[in-house]
Protein backbone atom coordinates (compact mmCIF):
# COMPACT_ATOMS: atom_id res chain seq x y z
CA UNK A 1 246.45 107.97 26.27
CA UNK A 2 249.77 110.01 26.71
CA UNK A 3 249.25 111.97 23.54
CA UNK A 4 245.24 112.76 24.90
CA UNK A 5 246.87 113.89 28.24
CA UNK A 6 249.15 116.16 26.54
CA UNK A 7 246.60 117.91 24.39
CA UNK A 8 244.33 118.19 27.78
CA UNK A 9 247.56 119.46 29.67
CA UNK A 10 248.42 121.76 26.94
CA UNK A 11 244.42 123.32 26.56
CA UNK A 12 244.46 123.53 29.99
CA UNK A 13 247.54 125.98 30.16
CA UNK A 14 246.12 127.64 27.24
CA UNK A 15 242.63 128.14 28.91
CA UNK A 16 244.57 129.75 32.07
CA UNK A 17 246.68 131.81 30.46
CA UNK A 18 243.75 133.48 28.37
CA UNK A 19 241.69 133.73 31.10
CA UNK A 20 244.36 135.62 33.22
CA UNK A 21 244.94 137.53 29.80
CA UNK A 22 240.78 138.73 30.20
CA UNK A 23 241.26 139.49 33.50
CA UNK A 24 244.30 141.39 33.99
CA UNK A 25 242.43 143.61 30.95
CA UNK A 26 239.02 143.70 32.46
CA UNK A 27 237.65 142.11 30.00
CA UNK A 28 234.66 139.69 30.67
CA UNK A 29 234.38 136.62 28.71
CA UNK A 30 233.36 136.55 25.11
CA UNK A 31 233.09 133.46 22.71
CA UNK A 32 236.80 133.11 22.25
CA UNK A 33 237.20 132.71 25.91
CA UNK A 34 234.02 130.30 25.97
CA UNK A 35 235.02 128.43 23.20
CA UNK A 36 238.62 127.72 24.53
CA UNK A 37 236.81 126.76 27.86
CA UNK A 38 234.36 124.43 25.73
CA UNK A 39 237.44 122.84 23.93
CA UNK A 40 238.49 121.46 27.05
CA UNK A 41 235.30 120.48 28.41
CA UNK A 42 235.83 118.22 25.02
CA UNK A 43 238.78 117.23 25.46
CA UNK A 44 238.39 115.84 29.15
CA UNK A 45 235.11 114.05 27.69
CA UNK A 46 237.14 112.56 24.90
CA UNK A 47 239.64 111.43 27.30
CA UNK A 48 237.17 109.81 29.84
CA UNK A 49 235.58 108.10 26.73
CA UNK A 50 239.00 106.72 25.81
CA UNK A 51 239.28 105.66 29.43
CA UNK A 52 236.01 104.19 29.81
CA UNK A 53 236.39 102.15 26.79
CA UNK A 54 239.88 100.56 27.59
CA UNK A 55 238.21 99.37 30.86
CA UNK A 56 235.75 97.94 28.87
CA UNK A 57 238.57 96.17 26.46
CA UNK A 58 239.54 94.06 29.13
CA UNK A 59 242.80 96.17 29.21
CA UNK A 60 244.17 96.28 32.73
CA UNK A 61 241.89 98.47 34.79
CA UNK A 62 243.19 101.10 37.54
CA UNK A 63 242.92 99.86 40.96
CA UNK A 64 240.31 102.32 42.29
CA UNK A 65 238.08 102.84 39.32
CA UNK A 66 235.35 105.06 41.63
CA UNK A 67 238.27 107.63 42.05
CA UNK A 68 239.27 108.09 38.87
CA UNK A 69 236.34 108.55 37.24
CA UNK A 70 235.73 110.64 40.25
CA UNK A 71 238.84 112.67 39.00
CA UNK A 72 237.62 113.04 35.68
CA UNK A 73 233.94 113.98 36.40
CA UNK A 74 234.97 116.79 38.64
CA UNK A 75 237.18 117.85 35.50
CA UNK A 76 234.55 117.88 33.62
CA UNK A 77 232.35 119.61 35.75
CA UNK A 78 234.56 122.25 36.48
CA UNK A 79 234.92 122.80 32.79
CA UNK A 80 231.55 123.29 32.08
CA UNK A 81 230.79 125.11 34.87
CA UNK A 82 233.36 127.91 34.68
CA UNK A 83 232.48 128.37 31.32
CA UNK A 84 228.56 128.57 33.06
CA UNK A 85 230.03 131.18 35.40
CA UNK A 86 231.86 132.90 32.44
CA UNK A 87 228.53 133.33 30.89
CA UNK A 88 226.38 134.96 34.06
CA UNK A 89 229.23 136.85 35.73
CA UNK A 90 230.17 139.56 32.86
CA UNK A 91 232.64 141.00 34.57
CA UNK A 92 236.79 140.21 34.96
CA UNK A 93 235.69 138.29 38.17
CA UNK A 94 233.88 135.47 34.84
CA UNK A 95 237.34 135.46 33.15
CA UNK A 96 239.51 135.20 36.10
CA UNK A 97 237.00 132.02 37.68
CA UNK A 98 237.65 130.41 34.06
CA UNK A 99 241.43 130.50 34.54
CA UNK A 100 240.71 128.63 37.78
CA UNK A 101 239.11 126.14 36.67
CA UNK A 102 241.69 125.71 34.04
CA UNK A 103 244.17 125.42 36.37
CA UNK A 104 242.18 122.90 38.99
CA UNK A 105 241.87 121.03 35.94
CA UNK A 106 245.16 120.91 35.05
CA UNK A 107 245.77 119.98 39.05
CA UNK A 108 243.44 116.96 38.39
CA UNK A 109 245.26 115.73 35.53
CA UNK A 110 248.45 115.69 37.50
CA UNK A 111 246.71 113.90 40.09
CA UNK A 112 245.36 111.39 37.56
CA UNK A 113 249.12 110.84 36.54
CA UNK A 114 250.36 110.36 39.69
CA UNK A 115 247.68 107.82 41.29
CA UNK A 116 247.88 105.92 38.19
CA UNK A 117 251.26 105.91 36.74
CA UNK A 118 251.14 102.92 34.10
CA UNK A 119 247.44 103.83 33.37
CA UNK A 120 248.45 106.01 30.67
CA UNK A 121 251.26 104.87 29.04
């Protein structure tokens, strides 16, 4: 799970940083910026999946399983749906609410880390 966490933590920072690149530019987003956002949309369902299906190993489960699948559905959702804002709002306002997202998400997966410390190692 570390190695998962780092390539979220790492498209997360990449996400932000483009996304502050767009809007310090005035650009609004195009598919690069989509795509990036889509790729860790991915990546947070891949790691959910892996999640999921170590709780169903029998490996030992988190303590409060409601919050952090909690967690990771809201960093999900916020994936998709700054990439759904990115889409309607074509302006650098679409760009810039990607880059938050991006970094909520990143916020989340610190969060994760710190509720859970042995859940990922």
């Amino acid at each position: 799970m570390t190695v998962l966490s780092i390539v979220v933590a790492a498209l997360c920072g990449a996400v932000a940083l483009l996304g502050l690149f767009y809007a310090a530019r005035a650009l609004s987003a195009d598919l690069v910026l989509l795509g990036a956002c889509a790729l860790l949309a991915l990546a947070w369902l891949v790691l959910g999946a892996a999640l999921g299906l170590r709780d169903l190993g029998g490996a030992s489960a988190p303590p409060e399983r409601v919050t952090l699948y909690g967690y990771l559905l809201t960093a999900l959702v916020m994936s998709v749906g700054g990439g759904w804002i990115g889409v309607f709002e074509r302006s650098r306002w679409g760009s810039l609410v990607i880059a938050v997202c991006a970094v909520v998400s990143a916020v989340l997966l610190m969060r994760v880390h710190q509720i859970w410390p042995g859940g990922f190692a």
